[in-house]
C-alpha atoms as a PDB file:
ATOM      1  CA  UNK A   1       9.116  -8.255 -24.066  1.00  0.00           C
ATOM      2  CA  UNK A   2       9.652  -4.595 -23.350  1.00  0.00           C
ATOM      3  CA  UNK A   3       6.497  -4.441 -21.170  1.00  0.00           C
ATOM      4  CA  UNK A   4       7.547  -8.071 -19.526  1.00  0.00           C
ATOM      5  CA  UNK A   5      11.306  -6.073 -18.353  1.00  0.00           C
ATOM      6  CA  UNK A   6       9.740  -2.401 -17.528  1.00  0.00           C
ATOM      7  CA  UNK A   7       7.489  -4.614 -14.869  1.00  0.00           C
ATOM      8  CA  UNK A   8      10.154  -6.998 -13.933  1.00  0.00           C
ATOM      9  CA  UNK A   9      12.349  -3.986 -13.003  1.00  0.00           C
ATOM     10  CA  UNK A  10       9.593  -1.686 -11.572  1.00  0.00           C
ATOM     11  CA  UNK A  11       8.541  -5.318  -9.297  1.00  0.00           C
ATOM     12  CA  UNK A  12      12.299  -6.017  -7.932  1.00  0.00           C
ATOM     13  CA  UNK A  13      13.072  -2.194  -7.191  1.00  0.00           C
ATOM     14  CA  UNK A  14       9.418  -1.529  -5.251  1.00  0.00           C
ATOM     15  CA  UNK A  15       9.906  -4.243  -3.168  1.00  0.00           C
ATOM     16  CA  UNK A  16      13.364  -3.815  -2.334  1.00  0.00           C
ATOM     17  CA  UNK A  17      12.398  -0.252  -1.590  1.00  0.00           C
ATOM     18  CA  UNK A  18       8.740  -1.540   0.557  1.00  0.00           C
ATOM     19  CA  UNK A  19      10.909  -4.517   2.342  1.00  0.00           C
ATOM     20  CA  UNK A  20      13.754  -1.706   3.543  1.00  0.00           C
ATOM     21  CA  UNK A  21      10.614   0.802   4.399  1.00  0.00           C
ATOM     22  CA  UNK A  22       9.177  -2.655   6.613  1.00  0.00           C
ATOM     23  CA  UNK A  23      12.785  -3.149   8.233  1.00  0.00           C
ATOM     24  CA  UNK A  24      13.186   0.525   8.663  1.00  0.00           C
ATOM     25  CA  UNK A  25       9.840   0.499  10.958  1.00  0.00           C
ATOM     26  CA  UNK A  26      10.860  -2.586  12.304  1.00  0.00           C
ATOM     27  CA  UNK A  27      13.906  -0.624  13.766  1.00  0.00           C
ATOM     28  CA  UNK A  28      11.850   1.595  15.160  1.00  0.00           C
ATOM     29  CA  UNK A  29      10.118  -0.633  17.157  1.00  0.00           C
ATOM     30  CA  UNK A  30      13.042  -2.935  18.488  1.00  0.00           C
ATOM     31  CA  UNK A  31      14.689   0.597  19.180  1.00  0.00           C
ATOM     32  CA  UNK A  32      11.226   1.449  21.364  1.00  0.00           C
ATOM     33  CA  UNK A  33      11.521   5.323  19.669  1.00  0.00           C
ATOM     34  CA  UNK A  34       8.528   6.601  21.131  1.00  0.00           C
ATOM     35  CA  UNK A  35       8.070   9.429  18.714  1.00  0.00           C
ATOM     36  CA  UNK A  36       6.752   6.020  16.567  1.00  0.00           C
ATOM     37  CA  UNK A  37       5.353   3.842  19.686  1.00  0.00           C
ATOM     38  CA  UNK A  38       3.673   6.672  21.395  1.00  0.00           C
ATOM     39  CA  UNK A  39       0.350   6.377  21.982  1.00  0.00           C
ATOM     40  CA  UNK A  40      -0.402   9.518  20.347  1.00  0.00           C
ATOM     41  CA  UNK A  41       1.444   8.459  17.188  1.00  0.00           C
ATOM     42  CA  UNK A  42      -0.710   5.631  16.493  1.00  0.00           C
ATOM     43  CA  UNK A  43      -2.415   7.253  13.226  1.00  0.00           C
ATOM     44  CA  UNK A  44       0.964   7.890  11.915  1.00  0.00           C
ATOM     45  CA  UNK A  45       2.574   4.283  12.623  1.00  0.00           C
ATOM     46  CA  UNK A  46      -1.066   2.901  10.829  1.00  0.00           C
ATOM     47  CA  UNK A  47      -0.152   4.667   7.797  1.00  0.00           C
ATOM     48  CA  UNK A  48       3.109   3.899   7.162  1.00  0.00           C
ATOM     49  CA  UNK A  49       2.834   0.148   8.281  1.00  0.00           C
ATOM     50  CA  UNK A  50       0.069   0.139   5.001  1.00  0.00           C
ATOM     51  CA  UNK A  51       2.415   2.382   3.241  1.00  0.00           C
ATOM     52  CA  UNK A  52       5.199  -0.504   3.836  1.00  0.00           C
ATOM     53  CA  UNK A  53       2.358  -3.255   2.847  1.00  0.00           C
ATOM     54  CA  UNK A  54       1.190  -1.825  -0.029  1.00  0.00           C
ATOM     55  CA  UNK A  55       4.057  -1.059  -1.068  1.00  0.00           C
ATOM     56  CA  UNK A  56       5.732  -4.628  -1.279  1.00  0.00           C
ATOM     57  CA  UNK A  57       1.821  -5.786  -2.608  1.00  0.00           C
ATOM     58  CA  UNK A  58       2.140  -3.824  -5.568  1.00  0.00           C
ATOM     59  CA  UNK A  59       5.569  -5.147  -6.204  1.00  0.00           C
ATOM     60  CA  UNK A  60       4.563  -8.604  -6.067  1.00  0.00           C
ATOM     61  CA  UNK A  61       1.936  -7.805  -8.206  1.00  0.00           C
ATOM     62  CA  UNK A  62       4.121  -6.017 -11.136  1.00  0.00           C
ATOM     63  CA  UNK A  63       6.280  -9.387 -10.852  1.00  0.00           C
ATOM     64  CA  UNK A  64       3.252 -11.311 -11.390  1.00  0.00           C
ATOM     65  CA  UNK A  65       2.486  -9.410 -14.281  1.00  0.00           C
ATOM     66  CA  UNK A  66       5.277  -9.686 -15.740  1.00  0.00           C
ATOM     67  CA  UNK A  67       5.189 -13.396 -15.675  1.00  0.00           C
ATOM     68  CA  UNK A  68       2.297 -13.469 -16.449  1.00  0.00           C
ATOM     69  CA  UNK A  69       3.346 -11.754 -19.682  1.00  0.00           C
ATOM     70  CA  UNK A  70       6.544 -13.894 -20.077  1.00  0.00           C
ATOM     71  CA  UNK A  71       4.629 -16.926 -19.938  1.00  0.00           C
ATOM     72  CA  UNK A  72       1.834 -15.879 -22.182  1.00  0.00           C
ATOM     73  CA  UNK A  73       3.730 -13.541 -24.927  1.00  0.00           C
ATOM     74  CA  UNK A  74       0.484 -13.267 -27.424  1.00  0.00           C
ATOM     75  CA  UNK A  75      -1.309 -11.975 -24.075  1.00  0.00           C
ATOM     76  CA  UNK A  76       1.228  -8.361 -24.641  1.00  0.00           C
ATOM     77  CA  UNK A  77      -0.967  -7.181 -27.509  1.00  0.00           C
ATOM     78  CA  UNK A  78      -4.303  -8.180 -26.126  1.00  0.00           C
ATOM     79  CA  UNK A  79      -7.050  -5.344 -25.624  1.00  0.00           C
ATOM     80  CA  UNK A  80      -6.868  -3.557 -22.330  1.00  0.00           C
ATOM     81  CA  UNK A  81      -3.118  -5.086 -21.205  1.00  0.00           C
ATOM     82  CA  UNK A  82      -1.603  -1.691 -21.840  1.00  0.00           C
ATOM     83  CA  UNK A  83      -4.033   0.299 -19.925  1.00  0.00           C
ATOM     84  CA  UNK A  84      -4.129  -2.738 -17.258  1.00  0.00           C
ATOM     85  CA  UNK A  85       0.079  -1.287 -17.263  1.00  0.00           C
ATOM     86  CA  UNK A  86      -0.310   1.837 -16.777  1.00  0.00           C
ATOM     87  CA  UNK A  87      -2.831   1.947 -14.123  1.00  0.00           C
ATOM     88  CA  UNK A  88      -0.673  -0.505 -12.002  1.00  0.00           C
ATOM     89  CA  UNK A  89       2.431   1.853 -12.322  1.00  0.00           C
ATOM     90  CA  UNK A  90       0.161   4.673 -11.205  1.00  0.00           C
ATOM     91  CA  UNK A  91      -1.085   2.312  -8.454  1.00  0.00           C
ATOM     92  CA  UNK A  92       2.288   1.496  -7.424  1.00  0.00           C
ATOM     93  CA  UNK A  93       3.060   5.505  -6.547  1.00  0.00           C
ATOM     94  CA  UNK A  94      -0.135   6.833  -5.098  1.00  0.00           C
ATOM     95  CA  UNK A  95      -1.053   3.823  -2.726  1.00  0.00           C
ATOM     96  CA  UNK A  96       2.242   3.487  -0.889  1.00  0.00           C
ATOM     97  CA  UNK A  97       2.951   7.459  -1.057  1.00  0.00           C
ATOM     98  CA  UNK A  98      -0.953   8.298  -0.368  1.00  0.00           C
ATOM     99  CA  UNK A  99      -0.449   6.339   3.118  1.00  0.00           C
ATOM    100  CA  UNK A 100       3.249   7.584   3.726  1.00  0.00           C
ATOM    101  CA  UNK A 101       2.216  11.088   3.268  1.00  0.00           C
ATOM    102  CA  UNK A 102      -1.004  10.640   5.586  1.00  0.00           C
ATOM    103  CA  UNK A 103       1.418   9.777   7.977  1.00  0.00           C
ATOM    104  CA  UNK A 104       3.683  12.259   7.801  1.00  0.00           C
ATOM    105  CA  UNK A 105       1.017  15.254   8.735  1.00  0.00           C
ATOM    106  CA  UNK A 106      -1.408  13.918  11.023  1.00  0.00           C
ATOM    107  CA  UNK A 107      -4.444  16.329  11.799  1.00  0.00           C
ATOM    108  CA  UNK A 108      -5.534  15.657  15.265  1.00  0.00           C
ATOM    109  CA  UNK A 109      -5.396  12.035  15.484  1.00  0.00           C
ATOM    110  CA  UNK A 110      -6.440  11.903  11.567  1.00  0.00           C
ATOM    111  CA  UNK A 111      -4.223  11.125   8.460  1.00  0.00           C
ATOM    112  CA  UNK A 112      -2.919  13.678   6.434  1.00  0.00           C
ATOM    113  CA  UNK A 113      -4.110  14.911   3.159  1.00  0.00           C
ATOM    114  CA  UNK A 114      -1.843  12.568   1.608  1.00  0.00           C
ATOM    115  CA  UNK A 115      -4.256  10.051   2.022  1.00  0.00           C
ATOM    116  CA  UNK A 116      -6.418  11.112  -0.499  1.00  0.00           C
ATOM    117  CA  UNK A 117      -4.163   9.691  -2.771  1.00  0.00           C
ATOM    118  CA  UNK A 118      -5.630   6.041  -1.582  1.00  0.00           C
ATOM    119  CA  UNK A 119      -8.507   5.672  -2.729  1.00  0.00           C
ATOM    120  CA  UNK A 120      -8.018   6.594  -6.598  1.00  0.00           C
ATOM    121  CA  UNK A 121      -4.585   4.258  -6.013  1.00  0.00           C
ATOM    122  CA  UNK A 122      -6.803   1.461  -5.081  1.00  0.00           C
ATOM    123  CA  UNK A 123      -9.431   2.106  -8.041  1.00  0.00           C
ATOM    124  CA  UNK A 124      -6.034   1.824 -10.308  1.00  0.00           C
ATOM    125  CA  UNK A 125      -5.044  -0.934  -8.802  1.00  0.00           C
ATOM    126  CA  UNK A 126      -8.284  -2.984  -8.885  1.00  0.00           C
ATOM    127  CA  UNK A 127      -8.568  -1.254 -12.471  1.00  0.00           C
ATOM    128  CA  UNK A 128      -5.484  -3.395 -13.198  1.00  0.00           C
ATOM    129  CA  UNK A 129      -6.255  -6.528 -11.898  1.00  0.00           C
ATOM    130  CA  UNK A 130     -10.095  -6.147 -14.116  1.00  0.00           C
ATOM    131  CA  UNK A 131      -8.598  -5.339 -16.918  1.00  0.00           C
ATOM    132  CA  UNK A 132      -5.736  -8.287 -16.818  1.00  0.00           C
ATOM    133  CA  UNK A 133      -7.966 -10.514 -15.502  1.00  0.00           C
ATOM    134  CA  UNK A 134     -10.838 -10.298 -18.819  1.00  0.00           C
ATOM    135  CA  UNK A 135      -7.774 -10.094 -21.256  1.00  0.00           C
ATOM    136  CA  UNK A 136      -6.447 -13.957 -19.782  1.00  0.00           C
ATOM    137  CA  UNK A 137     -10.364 -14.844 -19.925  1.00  0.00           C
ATOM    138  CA  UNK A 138     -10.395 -13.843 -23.106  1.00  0.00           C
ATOM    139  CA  UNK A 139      -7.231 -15.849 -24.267  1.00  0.00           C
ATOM    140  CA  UNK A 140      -8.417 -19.065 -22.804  1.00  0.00           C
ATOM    141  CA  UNK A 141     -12.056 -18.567 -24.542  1.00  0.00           C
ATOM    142  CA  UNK A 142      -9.679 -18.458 -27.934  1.00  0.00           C
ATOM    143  CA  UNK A 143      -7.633 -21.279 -27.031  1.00  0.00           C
ATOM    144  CA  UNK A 144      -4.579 -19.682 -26.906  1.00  0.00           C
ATOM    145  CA  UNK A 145      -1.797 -21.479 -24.846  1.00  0.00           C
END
């Protein structure tokens, strides 16, 4: 049950976080701030719109995993489920802060550096989903509920 609240909490508070980042860039558009609209900031509004997105993704997906948990509580102490944890709490901070950072130095129409922080975010996060994803199989071959 500890794992089931650590994810509940870490879902709720990432995408209250992602949905205020989405609102705050929403502002920015309704307010027509060109230092966001500008042509020439296009790279920059790219990243942090999948900044916002993969932010609030990875929120939805530590509440899923938490019910997940909830609803299957033998599923906890199955091989792989506490590496399939940590990799989606990694995931959570580099995908959204990979893309917010390449947007916060943009090199000549290019992302930041930040944004090499993606890619091993993603692996995490796919990492996650594998590893959750054979330890259900795995329960259903047994039978369990």
């Amino acid at each position: 049950m500890q794992r089931v609240r650590l994810h509940l909490r870490l879902g709720w508070w990432w995408l209250a976080l992602f949905v205020a980042v989405g609102v705050g860039l929403e502002a920015l558009h309704g307010m027509k701030v060109g230092a966001y609209l500008d042509l020439s900031q296009a790279p920059r509004r790219h990243m942090w719109t999948l900044a916002h997105a993969h932010g609030t993704l990875v929120g939805l997906v530590h509440l899923g995993f938490a019910a997940t948990l909830h609803a299957w509580p033998g599923l906890a102490e199955a091989s792989g489920v506490r590496l399939a944890s940590r990799c989606l709490i990694a995931a959570g901070v580099l995908l959204p802060l990979g893309f917010l950072l390449g947007g916060v130095w943009i090199l000549g129409g290019d992302p930041g550096l930040g944004v090499l922080l993606v890619p091993p975010g993603g692996l995490l996060l796919l990492a996650a989903a594998l590893l959750m994803a054979r330890a259900v199989a795995r329960g259903v071959e047994r039978g369990d509920p």
